[in-house]
N, C-alpha and C. Protein backbone atom coordinates (compact mmCIF):
# COMPACT_ATOMS: atom_id res chain seq x y z
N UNK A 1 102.76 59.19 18.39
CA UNK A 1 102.53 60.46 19.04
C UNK A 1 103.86 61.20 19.18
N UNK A 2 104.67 60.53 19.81
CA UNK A 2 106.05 60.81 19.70
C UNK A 2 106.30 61.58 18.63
N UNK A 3 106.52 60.74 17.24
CA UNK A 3 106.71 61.84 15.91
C UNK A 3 105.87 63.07 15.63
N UNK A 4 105.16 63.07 16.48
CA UNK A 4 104.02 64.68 16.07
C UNK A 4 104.60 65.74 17.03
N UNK A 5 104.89 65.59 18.03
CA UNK A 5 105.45 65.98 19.22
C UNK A 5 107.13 66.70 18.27
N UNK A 6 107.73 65.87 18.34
CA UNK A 6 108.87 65.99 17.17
C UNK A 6 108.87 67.08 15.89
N UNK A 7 107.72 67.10 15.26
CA UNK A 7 107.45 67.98 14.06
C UNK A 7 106.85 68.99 14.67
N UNK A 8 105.99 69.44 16.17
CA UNK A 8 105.75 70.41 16.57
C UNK A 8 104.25 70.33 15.81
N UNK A 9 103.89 69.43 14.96
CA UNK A 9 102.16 69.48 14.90
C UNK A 9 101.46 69.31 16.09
N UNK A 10 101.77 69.26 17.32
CA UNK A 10 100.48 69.05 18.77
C UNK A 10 100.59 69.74 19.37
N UNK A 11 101.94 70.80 19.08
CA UNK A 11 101.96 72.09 19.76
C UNK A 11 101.23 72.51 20.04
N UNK A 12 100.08 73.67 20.99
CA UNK A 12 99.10 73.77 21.17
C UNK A 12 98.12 73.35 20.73
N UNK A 13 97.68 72.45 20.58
CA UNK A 13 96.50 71.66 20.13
C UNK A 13 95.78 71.14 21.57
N UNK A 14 94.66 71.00 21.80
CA UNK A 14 94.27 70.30 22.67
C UNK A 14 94.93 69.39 23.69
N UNK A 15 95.52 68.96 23.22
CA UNK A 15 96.43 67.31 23.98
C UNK A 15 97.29 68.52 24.92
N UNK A 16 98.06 69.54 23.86
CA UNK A 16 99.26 70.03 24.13
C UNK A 16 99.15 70.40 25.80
N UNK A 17 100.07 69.37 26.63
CA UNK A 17 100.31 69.77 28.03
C UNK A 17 100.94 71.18 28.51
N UNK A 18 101.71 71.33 27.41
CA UNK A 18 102.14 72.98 27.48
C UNK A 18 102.02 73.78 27.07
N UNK A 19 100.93 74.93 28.09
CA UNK A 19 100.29 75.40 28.45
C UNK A 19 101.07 77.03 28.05
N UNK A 20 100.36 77.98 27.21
CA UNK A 20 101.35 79.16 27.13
C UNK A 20 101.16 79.87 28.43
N UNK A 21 101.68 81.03 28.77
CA UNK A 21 102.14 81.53 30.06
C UNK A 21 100.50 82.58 30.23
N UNK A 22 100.34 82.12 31.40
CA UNK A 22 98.94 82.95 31.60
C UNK A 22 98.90 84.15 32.11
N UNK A 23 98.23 84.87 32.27
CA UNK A 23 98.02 86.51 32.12
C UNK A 23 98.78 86.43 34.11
N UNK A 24 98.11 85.75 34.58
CA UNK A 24 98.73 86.14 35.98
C UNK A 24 100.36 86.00 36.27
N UNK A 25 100.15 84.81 35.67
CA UNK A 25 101.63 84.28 35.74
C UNK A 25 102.33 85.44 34.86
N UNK A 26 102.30 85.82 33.83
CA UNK A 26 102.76 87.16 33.14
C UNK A 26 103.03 88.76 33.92
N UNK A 27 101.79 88.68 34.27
CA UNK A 27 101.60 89.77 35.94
C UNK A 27 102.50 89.94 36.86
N UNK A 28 102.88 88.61 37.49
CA UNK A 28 104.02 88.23 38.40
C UNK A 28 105.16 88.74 37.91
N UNK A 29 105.69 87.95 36.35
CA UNK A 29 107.06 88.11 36.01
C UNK A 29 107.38 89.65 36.07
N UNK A 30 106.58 90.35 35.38
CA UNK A 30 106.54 92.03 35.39
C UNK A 30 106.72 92.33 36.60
N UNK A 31 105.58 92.10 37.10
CA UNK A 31 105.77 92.80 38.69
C UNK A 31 107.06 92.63 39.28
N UNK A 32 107.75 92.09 39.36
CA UNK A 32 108.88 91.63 39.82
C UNK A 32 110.28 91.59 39.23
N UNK A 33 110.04 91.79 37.66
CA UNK A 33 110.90 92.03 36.90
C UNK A 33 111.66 90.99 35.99
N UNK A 34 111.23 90.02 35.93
CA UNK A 34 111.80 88.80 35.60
C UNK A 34 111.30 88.70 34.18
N UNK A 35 111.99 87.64 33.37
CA UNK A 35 111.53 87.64 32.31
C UNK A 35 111.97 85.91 31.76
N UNK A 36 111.01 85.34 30.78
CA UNK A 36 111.09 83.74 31.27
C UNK A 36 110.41 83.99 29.34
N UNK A 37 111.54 84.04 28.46
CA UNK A 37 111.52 83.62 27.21
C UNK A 37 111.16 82.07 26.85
N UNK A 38 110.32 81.99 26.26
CA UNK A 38 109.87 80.57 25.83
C UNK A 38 109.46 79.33 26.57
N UNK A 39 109.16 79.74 28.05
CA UNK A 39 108.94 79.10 28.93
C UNK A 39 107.01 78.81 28.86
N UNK A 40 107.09 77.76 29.54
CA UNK A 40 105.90 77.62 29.81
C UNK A 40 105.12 77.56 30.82
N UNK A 41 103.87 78.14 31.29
CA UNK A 41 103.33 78.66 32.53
C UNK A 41 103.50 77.97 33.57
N UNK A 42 103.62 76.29 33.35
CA UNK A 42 104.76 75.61 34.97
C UNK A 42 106.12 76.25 34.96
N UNK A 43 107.04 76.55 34.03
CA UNK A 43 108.50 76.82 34.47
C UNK A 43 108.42 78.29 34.54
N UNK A 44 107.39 79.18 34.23
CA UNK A 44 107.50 80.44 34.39
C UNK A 44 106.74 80.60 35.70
N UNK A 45 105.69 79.92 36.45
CA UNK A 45 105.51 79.80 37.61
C UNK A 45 106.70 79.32 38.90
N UNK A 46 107.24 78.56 38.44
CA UNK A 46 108.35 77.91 39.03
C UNK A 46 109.33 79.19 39.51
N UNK A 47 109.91 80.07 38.26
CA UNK A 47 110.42 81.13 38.27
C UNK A 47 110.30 81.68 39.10
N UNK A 48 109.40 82.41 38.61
CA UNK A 48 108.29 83.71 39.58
C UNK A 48 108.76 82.92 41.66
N UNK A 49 108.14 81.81 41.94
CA UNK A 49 107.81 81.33 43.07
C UNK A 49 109.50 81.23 43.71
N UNK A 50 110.68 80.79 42.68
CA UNK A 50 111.81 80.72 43.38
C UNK A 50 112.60 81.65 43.37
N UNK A 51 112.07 82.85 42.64
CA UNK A 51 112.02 84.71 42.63
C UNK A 51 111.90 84.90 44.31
N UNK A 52 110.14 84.75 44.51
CA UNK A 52 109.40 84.78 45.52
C UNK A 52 110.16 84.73 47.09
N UNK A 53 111.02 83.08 47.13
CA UNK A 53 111.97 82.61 47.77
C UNK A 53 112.31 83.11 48.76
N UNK A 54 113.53 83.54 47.31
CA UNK A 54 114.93 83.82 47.52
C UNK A 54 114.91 85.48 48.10
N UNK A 55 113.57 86.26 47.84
CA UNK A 55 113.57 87.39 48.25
C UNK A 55 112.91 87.79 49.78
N UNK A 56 112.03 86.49 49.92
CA UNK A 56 111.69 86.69 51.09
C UNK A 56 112.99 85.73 52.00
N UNK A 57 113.69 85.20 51.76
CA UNK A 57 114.95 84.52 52.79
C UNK A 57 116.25 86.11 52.52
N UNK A 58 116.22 86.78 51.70
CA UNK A 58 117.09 88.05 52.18
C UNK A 58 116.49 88.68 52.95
N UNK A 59 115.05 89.45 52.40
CA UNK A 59 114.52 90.30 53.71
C UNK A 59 114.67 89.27 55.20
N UNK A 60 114.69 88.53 55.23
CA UNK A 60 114.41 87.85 56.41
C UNK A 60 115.91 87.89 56.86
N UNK A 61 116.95 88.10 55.98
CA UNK A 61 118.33 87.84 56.57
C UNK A 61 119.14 89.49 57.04
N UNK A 62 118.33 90.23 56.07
CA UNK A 62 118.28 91.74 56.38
C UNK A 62 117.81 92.12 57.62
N UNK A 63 116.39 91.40 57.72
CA UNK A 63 116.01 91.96 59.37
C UNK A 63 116.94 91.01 60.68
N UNK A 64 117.33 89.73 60.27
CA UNK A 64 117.97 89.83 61.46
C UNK A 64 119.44 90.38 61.43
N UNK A 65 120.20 90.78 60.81
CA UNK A 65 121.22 91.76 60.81
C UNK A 65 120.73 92.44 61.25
N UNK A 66 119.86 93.40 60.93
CA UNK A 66 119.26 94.89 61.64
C UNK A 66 118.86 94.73 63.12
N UNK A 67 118.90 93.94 63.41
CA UNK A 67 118.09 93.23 64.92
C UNK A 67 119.77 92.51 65.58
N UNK A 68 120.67 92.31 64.72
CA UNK A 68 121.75 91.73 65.15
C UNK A 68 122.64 93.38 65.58
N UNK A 69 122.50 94.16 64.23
CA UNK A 69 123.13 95.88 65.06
C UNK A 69 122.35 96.39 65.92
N UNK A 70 121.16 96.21 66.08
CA UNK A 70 120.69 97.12 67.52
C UNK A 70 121.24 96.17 68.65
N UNK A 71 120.97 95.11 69.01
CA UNK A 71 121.57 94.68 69.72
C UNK A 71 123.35 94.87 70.20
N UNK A 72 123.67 94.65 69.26
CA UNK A 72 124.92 94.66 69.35
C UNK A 72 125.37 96.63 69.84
N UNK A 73 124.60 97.44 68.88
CA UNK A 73 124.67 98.63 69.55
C UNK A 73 123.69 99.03 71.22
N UNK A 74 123.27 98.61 71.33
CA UNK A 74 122.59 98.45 73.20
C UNK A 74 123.74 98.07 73.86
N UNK A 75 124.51 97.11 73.57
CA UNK A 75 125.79 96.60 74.69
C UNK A 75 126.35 98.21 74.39
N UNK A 76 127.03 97.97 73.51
CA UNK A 76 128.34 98.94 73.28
C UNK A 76 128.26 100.02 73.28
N UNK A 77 126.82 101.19 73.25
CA UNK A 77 126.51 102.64 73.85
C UNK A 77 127.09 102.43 75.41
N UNK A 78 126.14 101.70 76.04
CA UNK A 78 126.61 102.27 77.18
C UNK A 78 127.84 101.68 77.62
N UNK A 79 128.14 100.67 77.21
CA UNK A 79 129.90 99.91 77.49
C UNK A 79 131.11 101.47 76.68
N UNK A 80 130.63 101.93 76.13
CA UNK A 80 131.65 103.12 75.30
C UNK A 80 131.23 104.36 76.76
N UNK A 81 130.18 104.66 76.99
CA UNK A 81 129.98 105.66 77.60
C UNK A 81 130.30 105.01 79.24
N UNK A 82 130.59 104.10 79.80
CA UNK A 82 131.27 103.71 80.74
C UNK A 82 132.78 104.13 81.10
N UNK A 83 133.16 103.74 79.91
CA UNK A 83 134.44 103.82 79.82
C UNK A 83 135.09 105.35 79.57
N UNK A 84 134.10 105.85 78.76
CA UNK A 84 134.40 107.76 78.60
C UNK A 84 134.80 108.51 79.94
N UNK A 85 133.55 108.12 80.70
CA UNK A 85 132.86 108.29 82.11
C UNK A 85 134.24 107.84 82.99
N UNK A 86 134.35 107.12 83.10
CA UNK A 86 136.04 105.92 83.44
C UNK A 86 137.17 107.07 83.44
N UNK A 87 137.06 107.40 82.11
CA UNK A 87 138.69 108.25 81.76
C UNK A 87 138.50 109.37 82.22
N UNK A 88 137.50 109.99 82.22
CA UNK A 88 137.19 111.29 82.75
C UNK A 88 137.19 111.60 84.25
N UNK A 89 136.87 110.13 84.87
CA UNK A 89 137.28 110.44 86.45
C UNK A 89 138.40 109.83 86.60
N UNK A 90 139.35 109.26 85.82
CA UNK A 90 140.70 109.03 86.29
C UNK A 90 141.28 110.20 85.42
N UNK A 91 141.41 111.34 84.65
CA UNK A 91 142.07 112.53 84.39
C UNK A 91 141.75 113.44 85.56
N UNK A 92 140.23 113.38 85.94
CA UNK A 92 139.64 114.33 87.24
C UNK A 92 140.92 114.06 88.47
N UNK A 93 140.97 112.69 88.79
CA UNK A 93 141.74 112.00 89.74
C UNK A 93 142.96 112.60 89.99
N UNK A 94 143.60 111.98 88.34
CA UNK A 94 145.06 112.21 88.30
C UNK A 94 145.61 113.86 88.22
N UNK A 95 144.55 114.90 88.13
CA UNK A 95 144.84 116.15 87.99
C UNK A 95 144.84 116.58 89.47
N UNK A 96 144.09 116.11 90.43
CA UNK A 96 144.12 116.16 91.80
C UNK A 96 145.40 115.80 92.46
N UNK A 97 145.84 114.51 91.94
CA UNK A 97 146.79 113.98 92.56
C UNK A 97 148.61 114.88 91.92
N UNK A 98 148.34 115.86 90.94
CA UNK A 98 149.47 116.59 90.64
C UNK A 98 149.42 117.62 91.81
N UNK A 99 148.48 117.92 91.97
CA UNK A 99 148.90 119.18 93.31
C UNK A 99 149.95 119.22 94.08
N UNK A 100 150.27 120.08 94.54
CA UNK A 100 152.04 120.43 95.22
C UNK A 100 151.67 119.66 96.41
N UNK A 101 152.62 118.94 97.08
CA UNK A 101 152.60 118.08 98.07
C UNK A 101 152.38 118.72 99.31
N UNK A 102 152.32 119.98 99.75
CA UNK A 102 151.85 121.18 100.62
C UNK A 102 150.41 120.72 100.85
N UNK A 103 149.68 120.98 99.62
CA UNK A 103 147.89 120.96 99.92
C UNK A 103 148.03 119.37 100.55
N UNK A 104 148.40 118.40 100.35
CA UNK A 104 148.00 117.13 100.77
C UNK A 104 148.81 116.77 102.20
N UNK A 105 149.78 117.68 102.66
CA UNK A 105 150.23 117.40 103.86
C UNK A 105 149.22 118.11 104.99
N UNK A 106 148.82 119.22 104.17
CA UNK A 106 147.82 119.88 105.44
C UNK A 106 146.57 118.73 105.18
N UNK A 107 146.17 118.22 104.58
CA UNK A 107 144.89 117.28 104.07
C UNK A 107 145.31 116.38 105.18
N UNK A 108 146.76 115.71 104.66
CA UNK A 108 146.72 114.20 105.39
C UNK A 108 146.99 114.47 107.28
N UNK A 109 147.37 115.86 107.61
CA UNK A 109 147.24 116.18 108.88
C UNK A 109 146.04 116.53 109.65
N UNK A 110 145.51 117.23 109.03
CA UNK A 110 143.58 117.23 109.14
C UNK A 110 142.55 115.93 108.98
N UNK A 111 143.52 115.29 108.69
CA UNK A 111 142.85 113.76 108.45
C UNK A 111 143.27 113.23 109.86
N UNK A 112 144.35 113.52 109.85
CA UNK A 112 145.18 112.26 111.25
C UNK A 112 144.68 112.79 112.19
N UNK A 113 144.55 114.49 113.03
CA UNK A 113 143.65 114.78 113.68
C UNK A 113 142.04 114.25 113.76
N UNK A 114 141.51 114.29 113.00
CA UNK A 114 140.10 113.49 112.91
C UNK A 114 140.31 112.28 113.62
N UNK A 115 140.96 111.22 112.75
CA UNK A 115 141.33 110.09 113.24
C UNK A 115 141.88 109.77 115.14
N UNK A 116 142.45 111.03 115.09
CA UNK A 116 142.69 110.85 116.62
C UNK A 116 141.67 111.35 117.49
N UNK A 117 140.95 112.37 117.32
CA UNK A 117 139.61 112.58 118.05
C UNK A 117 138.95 112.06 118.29
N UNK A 118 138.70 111.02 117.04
CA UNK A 118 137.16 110.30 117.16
C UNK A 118 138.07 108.64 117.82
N UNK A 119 139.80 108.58 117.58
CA UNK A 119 139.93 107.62 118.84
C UNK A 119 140.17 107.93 119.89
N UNK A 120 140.68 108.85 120.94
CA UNK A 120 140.44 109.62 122.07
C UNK A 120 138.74 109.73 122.40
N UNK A 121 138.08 109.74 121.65
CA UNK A 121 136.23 109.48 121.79
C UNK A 121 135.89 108.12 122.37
N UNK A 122 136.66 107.92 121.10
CA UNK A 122 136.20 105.58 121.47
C UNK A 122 136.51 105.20 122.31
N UNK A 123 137.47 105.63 122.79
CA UNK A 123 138.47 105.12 124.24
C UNK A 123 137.71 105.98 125.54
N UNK A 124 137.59 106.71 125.15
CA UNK A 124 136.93 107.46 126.59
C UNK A 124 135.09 106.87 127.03
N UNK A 125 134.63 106.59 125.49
CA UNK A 125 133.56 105.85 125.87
C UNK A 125 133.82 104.38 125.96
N UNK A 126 134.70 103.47 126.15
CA UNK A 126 134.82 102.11 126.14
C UNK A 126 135.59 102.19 127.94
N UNK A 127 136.47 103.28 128.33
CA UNK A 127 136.34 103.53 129.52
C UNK A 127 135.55 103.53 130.11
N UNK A 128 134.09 104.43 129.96
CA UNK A 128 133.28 104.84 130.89
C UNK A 128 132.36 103.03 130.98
N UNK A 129 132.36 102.92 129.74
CA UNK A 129 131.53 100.97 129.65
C UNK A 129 132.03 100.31 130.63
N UNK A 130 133.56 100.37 130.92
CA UNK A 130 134.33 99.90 131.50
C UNK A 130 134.37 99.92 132.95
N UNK A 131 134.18 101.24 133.93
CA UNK A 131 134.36 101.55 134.72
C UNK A 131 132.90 101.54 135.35
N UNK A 132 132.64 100.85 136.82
CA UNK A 132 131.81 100.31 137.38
C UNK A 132 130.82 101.93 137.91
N UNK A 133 129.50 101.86 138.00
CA UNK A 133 128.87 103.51 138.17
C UNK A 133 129.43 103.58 139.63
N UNK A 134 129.67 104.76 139.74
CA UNK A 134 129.79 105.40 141.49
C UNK A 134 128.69 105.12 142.20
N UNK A 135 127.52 105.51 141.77
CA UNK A 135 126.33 105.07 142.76
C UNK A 135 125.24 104.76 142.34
N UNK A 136 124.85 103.57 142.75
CA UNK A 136 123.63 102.97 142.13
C UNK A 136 122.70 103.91 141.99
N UNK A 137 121.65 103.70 141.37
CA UNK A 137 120.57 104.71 140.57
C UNK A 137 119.39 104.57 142.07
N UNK A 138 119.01 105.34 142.58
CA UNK A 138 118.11 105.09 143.74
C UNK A 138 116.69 104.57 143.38
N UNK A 139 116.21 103.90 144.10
CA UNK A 139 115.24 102.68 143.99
C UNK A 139 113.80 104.00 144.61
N UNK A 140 112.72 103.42 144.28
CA UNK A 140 111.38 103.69 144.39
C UNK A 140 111.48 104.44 146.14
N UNK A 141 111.62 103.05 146.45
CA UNK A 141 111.68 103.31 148.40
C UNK A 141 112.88 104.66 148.87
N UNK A 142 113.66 104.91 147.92
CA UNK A 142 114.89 105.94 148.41
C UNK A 142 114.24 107.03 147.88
N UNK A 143 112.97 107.29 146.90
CA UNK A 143 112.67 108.65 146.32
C UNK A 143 111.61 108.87 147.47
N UNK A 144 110.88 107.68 148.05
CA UNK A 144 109.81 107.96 148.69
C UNK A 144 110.30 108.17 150.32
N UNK A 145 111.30 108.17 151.01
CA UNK A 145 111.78 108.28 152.03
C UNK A 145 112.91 109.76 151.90
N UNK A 146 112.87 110.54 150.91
CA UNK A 146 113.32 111.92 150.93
C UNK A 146 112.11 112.89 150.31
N UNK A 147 110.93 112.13 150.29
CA UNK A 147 109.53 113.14 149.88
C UNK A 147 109.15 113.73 151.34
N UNK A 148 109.21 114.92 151.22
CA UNK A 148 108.46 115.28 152.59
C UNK A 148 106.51 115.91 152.08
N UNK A 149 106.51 115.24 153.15
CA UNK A 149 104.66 115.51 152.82
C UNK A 149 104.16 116.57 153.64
N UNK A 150 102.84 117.24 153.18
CA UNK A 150 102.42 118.48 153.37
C UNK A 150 101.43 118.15 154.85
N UNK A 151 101.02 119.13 155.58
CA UNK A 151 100.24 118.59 156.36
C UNK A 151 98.66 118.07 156.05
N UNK A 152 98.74 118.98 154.78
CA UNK A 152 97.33 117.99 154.41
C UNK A 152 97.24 116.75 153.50
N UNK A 153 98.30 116.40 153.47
CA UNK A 153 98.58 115.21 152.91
C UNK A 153 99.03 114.17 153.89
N UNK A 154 99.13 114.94 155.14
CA UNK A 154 99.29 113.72 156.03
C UNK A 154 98.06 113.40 156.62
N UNK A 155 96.92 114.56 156.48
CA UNK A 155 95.78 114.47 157.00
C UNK A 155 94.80 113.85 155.93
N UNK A 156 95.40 113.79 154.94
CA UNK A 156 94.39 112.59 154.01
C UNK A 156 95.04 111.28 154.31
N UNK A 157 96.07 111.19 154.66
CA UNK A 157 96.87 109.99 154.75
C UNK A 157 96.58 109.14 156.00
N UNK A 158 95.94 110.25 156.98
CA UNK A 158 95.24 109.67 158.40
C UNK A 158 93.58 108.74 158.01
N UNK A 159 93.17 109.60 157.06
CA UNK A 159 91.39 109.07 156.76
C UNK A 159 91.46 108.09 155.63
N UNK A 160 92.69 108.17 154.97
CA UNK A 160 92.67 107.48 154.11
C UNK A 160 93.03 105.88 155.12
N UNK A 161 93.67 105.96 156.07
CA UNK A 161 94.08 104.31 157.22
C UNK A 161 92.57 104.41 157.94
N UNK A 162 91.38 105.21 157.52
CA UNK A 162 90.31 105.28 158.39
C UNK A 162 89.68 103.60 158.34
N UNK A 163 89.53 103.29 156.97
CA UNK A 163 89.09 102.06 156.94
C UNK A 163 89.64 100.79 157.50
N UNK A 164 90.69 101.00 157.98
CA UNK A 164 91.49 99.81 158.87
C UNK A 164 90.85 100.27 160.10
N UNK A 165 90.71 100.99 160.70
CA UNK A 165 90.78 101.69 161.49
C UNK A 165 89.42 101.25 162.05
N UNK A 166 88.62 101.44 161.46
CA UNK A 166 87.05 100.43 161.63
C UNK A 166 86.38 101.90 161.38
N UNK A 167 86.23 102.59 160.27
CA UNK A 167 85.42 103.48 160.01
C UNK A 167 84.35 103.08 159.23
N UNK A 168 83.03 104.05 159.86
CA UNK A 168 82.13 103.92 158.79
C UNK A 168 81.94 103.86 157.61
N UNK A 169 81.07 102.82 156.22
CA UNK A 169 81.14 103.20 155.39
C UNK A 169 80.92 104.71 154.56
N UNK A 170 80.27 105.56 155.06
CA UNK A 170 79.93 106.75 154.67
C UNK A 170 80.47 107.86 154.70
N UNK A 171 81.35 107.75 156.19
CA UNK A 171 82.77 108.27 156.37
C UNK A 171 83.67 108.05 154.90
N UNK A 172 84.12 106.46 154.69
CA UNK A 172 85.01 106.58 153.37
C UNK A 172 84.27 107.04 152.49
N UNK A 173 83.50 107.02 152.08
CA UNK A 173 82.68 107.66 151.07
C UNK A 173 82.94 109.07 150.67
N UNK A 174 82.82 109.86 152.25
CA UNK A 174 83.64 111.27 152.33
C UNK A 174 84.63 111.49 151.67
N UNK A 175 85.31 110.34 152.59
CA UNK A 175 87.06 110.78 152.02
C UNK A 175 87.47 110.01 150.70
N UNK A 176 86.94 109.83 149.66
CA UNK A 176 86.87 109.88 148.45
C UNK A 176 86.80 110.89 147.80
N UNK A 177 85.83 111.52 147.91
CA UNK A 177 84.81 113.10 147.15
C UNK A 177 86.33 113.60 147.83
N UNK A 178 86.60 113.78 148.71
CA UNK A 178 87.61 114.57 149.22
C UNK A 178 89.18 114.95 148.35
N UNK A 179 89.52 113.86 148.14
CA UNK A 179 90.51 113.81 147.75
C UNK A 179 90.89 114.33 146.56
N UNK A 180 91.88 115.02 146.42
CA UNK A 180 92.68 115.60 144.92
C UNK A 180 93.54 115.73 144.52
């Protein structure tokens, strides 16, 4: 068998394991661009599939780069615009701080006044915390012993002691409705 194999008589013949390249497998190479001279539909499949691969492990290495710059651009927008932001209030700053030493003496004297007001404040209220009241706050019994009462309030104040007094029930009864 060997020697037939050799002379190329079993070349496609029945037996022949190798197989010419089939219409799909042909399909593929095109589609894709490849081209597989004298091959046979296992090594031109083979092709095609380690074509297949190698193109889906770039796209795949493409998207995570692309996924590696957005990321990497999310930090560094706003880390750049921090820092813009940064320089712009230390030029704001440092353009303040050139002013003629005049504007900042009346500033830092209008300041030290403040400062002394509101401690002349603190001190005068940590005094008053300090210092015991002049006169106690008057109690219930001291408001009710400078009330002067009316005479008809002393005359409800008589019927109202009626019931100690041993009055009728109907009497208090009166001096209920009475009262206002």
């Amino acid at each position: 068998v060997r020697d037939q194999w050799l002379e190329g008589s079993g070349v496609g013949s029945r037996d022949d394991m190798k197989r010419p390249i089939s219409k799909r497998v042909l399909n593929s190479l095109r589609q894709h661009g490849l081209t597989c001279a004298g091959c046979t539909n296992e090594e031109a499949t083979k092709v095609v599939n380690a074509f297949v691969r190698s193109e889906k492990k770039r796209i795949a290495a493409e998207v995570a780069a692309e996924e590696r710059r957005r990321r990497i651009l999310a930090f560094l927008v706003p880390l750049i615009g921090a820092c813009v932001l940064g320089a712009f209030a230390y030029l704001a700053i440092s353009s303040v701080t050139e002013q003629d030493d005049a504007d900042f003496s009346r500033l830092d004297d209008e300041v030290r006044a403040a400062i002394r007001e509101s401690q002349t404040y603190a001190e005068a209220m940590a005094e008053a915390r300090a210092a015991p009241p002049e006169k106690a706050a008057p109690t219930w019994r001291d408001r009710e012993e400078l009330e002067e009462w009316t005479d008809r309030q002393e005359k409800q104040f008589r019927k109202a002691l009626g019931p100690l007094l041993g009055l009728a029930p109907k009497e208090r009864w009166r001096l209920v409705g009475t009262v206002r």
